[in-house]
Protein backbone atom coordinates (compact mmCIF):
# COMPACT_ATOMS: atom_id res chain seq x y z
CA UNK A 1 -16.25 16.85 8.81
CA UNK A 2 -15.53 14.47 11.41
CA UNK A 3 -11.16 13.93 11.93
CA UNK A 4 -12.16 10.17 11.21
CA UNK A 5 -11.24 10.72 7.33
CA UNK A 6 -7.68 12.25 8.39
CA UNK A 7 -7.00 9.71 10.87
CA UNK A 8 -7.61 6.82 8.57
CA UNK A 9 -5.45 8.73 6.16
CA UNK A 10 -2.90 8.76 8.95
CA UNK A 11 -3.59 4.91 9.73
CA UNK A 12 -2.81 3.51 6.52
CA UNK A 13 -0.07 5.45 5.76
CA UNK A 14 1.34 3.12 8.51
CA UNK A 15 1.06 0.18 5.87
CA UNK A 16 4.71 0.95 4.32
CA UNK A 17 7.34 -1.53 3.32
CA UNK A 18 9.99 1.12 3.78
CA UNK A 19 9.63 3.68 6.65
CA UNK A 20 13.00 4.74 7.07
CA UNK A 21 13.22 6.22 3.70
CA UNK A 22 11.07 8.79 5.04
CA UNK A 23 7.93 8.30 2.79
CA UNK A 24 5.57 5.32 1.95
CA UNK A 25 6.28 2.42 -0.44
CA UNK A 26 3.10 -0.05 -0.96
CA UNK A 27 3.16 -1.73 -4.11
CA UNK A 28 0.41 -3.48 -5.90
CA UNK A 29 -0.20 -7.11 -4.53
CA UNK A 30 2.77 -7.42 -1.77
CA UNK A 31 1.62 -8.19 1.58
CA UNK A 32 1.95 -5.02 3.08
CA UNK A 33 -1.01 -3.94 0.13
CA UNK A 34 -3.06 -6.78 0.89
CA UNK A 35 -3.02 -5.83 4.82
CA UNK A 36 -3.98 -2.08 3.49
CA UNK A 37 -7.07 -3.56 1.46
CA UNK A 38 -8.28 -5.22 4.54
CA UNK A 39 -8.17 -2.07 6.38
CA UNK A 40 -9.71 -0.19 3.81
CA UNK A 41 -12.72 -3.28 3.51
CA UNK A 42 -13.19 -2.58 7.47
CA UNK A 43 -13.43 1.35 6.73
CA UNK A 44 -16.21 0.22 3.96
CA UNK A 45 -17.86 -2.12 6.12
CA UNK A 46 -17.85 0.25 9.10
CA UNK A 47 -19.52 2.87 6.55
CA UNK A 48 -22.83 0.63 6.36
CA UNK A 49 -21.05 -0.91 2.40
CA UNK A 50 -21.00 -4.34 0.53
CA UNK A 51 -17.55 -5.18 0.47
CA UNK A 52 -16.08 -7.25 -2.54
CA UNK A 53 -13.66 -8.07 -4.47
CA UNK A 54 -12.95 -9.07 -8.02
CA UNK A 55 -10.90 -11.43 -10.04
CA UNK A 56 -8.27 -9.26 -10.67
CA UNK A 57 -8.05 -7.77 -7.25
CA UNK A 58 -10.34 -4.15 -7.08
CA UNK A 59 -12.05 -3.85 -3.87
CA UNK A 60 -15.97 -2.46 -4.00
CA UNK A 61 -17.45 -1.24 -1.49
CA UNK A 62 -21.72 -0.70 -2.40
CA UNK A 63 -24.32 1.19 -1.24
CA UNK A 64 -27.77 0.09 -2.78
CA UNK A 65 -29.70 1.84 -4.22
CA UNK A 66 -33.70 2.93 -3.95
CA UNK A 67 -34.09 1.04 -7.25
CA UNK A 68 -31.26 -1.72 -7.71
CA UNK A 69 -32.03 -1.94 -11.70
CA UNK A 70 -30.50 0.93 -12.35
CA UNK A 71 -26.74 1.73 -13.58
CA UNK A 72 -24.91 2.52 -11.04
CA UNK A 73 -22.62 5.13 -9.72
CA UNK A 74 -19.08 4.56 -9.24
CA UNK A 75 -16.14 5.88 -7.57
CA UNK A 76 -12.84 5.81 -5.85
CA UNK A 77 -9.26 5.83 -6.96
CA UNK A 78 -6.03 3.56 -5.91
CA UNK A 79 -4.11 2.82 -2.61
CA UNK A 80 -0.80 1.65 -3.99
CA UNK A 81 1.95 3.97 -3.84
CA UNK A 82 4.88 4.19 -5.95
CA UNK A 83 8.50 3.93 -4.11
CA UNK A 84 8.98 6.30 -1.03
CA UNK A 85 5.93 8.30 -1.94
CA UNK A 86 3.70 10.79 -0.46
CA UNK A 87 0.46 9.80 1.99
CA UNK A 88 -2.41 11.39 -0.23
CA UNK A 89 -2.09 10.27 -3.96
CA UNK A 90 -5.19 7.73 -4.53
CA UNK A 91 -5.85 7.69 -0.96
CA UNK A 92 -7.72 10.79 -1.00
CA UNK A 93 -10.07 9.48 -3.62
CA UNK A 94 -11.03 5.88 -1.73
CA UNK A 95 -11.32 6.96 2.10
CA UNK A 96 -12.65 10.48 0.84
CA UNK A 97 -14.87 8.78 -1.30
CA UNK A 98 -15.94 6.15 1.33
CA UNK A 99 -16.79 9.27 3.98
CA UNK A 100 -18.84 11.10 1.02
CA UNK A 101 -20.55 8.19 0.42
CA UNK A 102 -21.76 7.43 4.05
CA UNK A 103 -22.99 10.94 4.29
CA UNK A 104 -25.75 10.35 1.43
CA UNK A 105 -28.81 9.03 2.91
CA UNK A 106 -30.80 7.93 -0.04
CA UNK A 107 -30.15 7.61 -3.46
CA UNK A 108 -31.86 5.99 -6.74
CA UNK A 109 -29.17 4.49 -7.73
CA UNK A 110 -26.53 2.94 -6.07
CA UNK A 111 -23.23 3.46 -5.75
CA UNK A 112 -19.88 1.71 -4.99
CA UNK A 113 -16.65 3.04 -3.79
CA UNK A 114 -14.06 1.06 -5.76
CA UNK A 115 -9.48 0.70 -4.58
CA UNK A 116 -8.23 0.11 -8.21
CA UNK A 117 -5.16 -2.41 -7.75
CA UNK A 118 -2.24 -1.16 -9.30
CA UNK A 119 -2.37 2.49 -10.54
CA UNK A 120 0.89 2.92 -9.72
CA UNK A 121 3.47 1.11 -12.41
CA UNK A 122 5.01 -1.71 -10.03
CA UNK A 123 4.84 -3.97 -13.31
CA UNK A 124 6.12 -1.44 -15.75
CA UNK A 125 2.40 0.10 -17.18
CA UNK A 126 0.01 2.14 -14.82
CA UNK A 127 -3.57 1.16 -13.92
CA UNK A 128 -3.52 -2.25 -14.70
CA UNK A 129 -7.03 -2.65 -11.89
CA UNK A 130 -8.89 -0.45 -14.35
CA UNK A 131 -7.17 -1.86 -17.57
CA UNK A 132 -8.28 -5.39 -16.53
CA UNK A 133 -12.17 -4.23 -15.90
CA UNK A 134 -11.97 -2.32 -19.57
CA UNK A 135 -10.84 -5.74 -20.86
CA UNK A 136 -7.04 -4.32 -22.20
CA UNK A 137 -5.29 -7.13 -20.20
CA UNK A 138 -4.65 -10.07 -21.56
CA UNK A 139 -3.39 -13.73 -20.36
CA UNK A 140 -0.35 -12.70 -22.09
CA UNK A 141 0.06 -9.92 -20.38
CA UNK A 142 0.10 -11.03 -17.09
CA UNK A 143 3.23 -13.17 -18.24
CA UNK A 144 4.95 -10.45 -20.76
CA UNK A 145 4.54 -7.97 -17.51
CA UNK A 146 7.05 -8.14 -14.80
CA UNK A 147 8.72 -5.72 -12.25
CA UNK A 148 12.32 -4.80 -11.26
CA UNK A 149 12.78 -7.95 -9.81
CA UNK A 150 11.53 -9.98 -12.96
CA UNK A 151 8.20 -10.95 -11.05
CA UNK A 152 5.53 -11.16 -13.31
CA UNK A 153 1.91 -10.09 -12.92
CA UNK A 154 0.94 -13.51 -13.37
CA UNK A 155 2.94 -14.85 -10.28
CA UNK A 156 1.95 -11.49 -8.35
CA UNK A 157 -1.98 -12.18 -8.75
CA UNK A 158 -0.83 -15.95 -7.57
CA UNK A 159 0.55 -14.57 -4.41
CA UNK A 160 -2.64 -12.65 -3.71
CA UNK A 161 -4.70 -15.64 -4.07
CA UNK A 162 -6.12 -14.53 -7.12
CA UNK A 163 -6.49 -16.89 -10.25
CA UNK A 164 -4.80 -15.17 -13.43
CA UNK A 165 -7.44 -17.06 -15.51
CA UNK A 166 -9.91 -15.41 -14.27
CA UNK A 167 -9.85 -11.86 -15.13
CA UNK A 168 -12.12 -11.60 -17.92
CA UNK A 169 -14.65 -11.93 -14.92
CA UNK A 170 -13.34 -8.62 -13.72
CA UNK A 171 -14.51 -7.02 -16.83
CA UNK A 172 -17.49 -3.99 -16.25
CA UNK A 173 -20.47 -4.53 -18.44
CA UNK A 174 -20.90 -0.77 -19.64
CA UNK A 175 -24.41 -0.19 -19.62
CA UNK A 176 -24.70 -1.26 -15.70
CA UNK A 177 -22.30 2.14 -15.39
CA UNK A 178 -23.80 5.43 -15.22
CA UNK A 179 -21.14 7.38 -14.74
CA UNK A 180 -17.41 7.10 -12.33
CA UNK A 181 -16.17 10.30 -10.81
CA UNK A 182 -12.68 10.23 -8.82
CA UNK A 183 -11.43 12.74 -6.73
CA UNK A 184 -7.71 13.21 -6.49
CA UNK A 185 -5.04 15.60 -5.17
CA UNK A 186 -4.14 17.85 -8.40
CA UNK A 187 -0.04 17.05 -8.03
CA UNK A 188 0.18 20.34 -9.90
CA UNK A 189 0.55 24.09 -8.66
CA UNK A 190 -2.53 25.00 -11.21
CA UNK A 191 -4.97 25.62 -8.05
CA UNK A 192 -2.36 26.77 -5.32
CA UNK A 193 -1.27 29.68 -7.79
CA UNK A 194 -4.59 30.37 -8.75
CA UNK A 195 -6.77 30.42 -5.16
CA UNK A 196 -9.18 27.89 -6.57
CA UNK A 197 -10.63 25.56 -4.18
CA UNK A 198 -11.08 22.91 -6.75
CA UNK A 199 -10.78 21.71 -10.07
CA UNK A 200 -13.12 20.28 -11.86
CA UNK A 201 -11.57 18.43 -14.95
CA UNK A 202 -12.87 18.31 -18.28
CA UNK A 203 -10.34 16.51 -20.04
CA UNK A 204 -7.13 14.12 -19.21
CA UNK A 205 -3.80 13.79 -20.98
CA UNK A 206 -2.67 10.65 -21.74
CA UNK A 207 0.98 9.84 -22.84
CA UNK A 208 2.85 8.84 -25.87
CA UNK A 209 5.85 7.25 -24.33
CA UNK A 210 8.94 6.21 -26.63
CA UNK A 211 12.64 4.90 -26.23
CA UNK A 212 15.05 6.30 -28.30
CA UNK A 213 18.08 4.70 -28.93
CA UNK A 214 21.25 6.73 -30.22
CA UNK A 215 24.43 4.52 -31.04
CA UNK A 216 27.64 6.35 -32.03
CA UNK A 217 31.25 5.22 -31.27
CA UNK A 218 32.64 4.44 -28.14
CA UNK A 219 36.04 6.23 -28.77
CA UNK A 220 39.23 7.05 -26.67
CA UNK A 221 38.25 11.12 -24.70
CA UNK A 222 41.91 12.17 -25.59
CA UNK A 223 42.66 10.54 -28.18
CA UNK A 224 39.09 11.32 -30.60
CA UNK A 225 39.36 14.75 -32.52
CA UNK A 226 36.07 16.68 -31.89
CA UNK A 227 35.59 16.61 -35.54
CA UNK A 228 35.82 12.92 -36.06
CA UNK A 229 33.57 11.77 -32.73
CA UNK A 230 30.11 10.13 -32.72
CA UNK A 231 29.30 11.00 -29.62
CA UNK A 232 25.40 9.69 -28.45
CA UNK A 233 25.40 11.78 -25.89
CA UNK A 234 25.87 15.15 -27.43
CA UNK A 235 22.89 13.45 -30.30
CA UNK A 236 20.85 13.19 -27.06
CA UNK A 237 21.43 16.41 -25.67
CA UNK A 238 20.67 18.44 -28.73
CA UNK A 239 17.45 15.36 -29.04
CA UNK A 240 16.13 17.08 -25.11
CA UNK A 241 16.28 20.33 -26.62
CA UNK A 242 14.78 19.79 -29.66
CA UNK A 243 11.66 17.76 -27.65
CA UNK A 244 11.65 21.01 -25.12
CA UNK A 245 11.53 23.59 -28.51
CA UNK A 246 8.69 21.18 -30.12
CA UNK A 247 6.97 21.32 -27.36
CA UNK A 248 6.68 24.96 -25.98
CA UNK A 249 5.51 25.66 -29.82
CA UNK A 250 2.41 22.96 -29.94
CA UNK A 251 -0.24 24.40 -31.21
CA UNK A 252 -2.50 23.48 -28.43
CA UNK A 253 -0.02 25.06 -26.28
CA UNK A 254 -0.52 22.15 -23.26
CA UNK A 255 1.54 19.66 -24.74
CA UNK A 256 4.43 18.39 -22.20
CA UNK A 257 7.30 16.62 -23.75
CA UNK A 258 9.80 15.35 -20.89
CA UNK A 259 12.55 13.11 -20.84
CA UNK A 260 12.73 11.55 -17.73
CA UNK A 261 15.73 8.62 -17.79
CA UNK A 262 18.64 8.36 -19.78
CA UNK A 263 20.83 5.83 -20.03
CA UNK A 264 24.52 6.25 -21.10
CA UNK A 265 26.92 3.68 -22.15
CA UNK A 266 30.09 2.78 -21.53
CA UNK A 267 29.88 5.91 -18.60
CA UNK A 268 33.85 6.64 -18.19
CA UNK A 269 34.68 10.00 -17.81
CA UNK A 270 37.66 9.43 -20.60
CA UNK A 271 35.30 7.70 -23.39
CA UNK A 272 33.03 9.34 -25.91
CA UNK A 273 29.72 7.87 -25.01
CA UNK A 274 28.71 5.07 -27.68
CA UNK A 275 25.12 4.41 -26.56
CA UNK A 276 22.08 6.36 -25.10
CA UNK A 277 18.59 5.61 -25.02
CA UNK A 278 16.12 8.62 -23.83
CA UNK A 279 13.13 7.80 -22.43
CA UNK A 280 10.85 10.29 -23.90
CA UNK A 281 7.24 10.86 -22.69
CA UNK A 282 4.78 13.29 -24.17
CA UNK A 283 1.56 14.11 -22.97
CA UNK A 284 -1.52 16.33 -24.04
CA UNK A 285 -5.28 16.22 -23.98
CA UNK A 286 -5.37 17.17 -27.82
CA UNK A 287 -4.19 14.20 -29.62
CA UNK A 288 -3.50 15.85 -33.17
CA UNK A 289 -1.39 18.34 -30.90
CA UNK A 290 0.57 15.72 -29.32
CA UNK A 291 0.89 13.63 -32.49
CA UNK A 292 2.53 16.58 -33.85
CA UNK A 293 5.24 16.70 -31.75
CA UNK A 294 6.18 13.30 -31.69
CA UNK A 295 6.19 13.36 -35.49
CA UNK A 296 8.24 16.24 -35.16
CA UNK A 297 10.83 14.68 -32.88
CA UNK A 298 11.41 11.73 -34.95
CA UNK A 299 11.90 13.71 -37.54
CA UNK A 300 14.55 15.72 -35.86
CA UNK A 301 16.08 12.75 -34.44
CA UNK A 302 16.62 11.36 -38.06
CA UNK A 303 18.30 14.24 -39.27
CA UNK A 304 20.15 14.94 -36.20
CA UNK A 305 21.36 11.18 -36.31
CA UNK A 306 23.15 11.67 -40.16
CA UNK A 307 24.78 14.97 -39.31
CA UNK A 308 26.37 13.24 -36.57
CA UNK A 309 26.83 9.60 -37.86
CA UNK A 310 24.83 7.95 -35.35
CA UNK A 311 22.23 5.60 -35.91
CA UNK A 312 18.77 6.05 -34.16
CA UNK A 313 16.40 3.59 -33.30
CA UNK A 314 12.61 4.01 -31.89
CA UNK A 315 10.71 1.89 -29.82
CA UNK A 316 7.21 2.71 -28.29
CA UNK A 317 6.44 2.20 -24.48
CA UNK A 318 3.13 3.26 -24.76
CA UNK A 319 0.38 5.16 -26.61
CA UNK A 320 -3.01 6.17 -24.49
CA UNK A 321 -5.39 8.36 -26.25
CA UNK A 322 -6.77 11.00 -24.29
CA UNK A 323 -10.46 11.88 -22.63
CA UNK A 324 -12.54 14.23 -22.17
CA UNK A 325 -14.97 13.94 -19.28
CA UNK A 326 -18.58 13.82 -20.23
CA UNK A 327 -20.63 17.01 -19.44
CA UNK A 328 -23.57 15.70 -17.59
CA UNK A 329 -20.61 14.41 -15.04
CA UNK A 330 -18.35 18.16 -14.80
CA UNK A 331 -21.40 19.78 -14.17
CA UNK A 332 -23.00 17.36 -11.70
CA UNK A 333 -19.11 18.45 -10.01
CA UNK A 334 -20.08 22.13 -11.54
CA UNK A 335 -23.67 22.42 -9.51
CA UNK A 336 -21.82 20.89 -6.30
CA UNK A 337 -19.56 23.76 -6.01
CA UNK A 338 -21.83 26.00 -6.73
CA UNK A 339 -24.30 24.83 -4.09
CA UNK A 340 -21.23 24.76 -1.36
CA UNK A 341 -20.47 27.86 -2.61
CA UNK A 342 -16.93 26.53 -3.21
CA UNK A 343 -14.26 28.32 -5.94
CA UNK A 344 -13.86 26.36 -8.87
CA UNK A 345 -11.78 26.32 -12.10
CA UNK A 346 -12.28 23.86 -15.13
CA UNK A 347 -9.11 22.43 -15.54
CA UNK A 348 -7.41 19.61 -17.69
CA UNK A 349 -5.74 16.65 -15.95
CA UNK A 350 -1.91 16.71 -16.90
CA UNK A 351 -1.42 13.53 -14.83
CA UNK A 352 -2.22 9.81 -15.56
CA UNK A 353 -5.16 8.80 -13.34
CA UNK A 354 -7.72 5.20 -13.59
CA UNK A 355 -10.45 7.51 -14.37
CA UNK A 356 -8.56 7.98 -18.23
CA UNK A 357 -8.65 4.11 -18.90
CA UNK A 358 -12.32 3.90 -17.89
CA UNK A 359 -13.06 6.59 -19.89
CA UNK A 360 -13.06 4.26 -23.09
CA UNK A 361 -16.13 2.46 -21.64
CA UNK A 362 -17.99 4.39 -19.31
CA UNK A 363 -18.64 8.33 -18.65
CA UNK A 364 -16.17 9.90 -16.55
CA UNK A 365 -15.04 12.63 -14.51
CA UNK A 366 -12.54 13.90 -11.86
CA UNK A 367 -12.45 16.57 -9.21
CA UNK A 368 -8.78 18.19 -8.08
CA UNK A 369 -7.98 19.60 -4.32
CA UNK A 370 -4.46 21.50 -4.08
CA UNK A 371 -1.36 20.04 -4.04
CA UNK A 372 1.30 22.15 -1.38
CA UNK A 373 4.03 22.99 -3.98
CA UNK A 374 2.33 20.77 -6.23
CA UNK A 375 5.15 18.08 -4.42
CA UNK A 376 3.72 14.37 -5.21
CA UNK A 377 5.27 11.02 -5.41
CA UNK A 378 7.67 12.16 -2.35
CA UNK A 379 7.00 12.28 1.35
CA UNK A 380 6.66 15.87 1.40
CA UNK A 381 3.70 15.57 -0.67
CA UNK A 382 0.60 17.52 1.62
CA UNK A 383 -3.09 18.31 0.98
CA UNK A 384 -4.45 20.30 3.89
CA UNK A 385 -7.24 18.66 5.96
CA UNK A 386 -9.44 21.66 5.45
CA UNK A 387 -9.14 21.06 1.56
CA UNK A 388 -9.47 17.25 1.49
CA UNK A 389 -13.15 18.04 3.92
CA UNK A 390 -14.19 20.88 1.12
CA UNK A 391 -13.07 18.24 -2.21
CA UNK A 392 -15.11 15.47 -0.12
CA UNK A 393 -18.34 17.57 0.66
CA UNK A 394 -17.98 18.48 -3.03
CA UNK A 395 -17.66 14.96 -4.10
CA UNK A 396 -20.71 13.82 -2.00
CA UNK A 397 -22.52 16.70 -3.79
CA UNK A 398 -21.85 15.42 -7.09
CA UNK A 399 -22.57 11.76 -6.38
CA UNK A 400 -25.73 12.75 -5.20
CA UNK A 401 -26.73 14.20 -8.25
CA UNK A 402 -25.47 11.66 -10.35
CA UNK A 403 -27.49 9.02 -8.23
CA UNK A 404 -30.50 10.77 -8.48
């Protein structure tokens, strides 16, 4: 490999609306992202592709085809980063794909490197690019969907000239899809313990993500009796625990259960705590498994709740289903490897990535390079240059098999 890939890499991690905090922030649809898309379309046009765009913001790049009439072959990832976040996450997966891409001469069917906009959760839900070509975004939901600053999605597409009655034109028509295939750093320790070069996924986790609300009495620290307190946060301490024992005993034994922000109320160090809602995520590739545990939560939760004279209310964030990849795509990956002569593991995708949403319509699958520490979403996240070239030659491999 050529050190173009790396120094791209290194170029757009210049596009950052925050560079003192030491990592990158460049969210969906601000102007710093828009400035990184046209970047990225010169990269694509500079690799011989057909740059476009849709109504909802995605960026193509396309390389035809010997025979246009076919489905295609897709592929890419995102280039929005979450806040103060590493260089590699999503990045790896356009301008590696765009490289891999260039480096296949011919090809039945074409193919077309694709940014996703938003993967990252600016607007309080992940992957809304590849939501809004599935067709699970709505009008409404470009209204009901805001960010910390009580933007909405709807104003946001505004800003980036893009029409928010429009995006039913973003939608993919299936059977012009052969198959999608994203590589992406692992943000796991899976490979770097095992001495795997890659991982090729069969299967990704999706979440089940609640709020749970815990309301007790907000009572005087000195002046309370242990006996007589309500106290939410002790309900939501034993409530962590309880998700933590569930989990570690799921009987598909990769379930993840994780609570991740709590909120306490009134928060003086001299009153019981009367409020706390727990934002609870849990995540498998077995659904059964991970409905299990869930079930088994609430269930805990309502019992905890009467011992300690709290009442418990449950709202849910959101429920993905997982997906498995489809076998012709792992072992188009498979064959790659083997052909490179590169280790490989078959793996399941803990983490949230575009590739799950577009499972529901079109074949998928994903290829994994290490992860240093298995550190993402911080500026200390790393891939080594020598493993993004190896999960690139890999992913040219595979797209040349799935082209024909």
């Amino acid at each position: 490999m050529s050190g173009a890939l790396h120094a791209a890499i290194a170029e757009l991690a210049t596009y950052n609306d925050d560079p003192t905090a030491g990592g990158i922030t460049r969210e969906v649809f601000t102007p710093t992202y828009e400035r990184a898309l046209e970047y990225v379309s010169g990269l694509m046009r500079s690799a011989g592709l057909e740059v476009r765009r849709d109504a909802f913001g995605n960026l193509y790049g396309r390389r035809s085809g010997t025979d246009p009439s076919l489905p295609c072959v897709r592929t890419g990832s995102h280039v929005d980063t979450t806040l103060n976040a590493g260089r590699y996450d999503g990045v790896v997966g356009v301008l590696g794909a765009i490289e891999a891409v260039a480096g296949i001469a011919d090809a039945r069917r074409s193919i077309e490197v694709v940014a996703f906009a938003g993967e990252e959760p600016r607007f309080g839900t992940g992957c809304i690019g590849s939501r809004a070509v599935v067709g699970d975004l709505s009008r409404a939901d470009l209204e009901r969907l805001v960010d910390r600053d009580g933007v909405s999605l709807a104003t946001a597409l505004e800003g980036a000239g893009l029409d928010p009655d429009a995006i039913a034109e973003a939608m993919w028509d299936p059977s012009s899809v052969h198959a999608f295939l994203e590589l992406h750093i692992e943000q796991g320790i899976v490979l770097e313990s095992s001495g795997d070069q890659v991982g090729v996924v069969t299967a990704i986790a999706a979440p089940h993500d609640l709020r749970v609300t815990l309301t007790g009495a907000a009572t005087h620290a000195g002046a309370t009796p242990m006996a007589l307190r309500r106290d939410a946060l002790a309900g939501a301490a034993e409530t962590m625990l309880e998700l933590e024992r569930l989990a570690v005993g799921s009987p598909s034994g990769t379930t993840v259960g994780t609570v991740g922000v709590l909120r306490l109320r009134p928060g003086a160090i001299n009153v019981v705590p009367g409020e706390v809602e727990l934002d609870v995520d849990v995540r498998d590739s077995d659904a059964g498994a991970r409905q299990a545990v869930v079930e088994g939560l609430l269930a805990a939760v309502g019992v905890l709740a009467t011992r300690r004279g709290l009442t418990a209310t449950v709202d849910e964030i959101v429920r993905d289903e997982p997906a498995g990849c489809a076998p012709f795509v792992v072992d188009a990956v498979r064959e790659a490897c083997d052909a490179l002569g590169v280790s490989s593991r078959r793996m399941i995708s803990g983490a949230y990535h575009d590739a799950l949403i577009l499972a529901r319509r079109v074949p998928v699958g994903m290829l994994f390079v290490p992860s240093a520490g298995g550190v993402s979403h911080h500026p200390d996240e790393h891939t080594a240059p020598e493993d993004i070239d190896r999960g690139v030659a890999v992913l040219r491999g595979a797209l040349a098999r799935l082209a024909g």
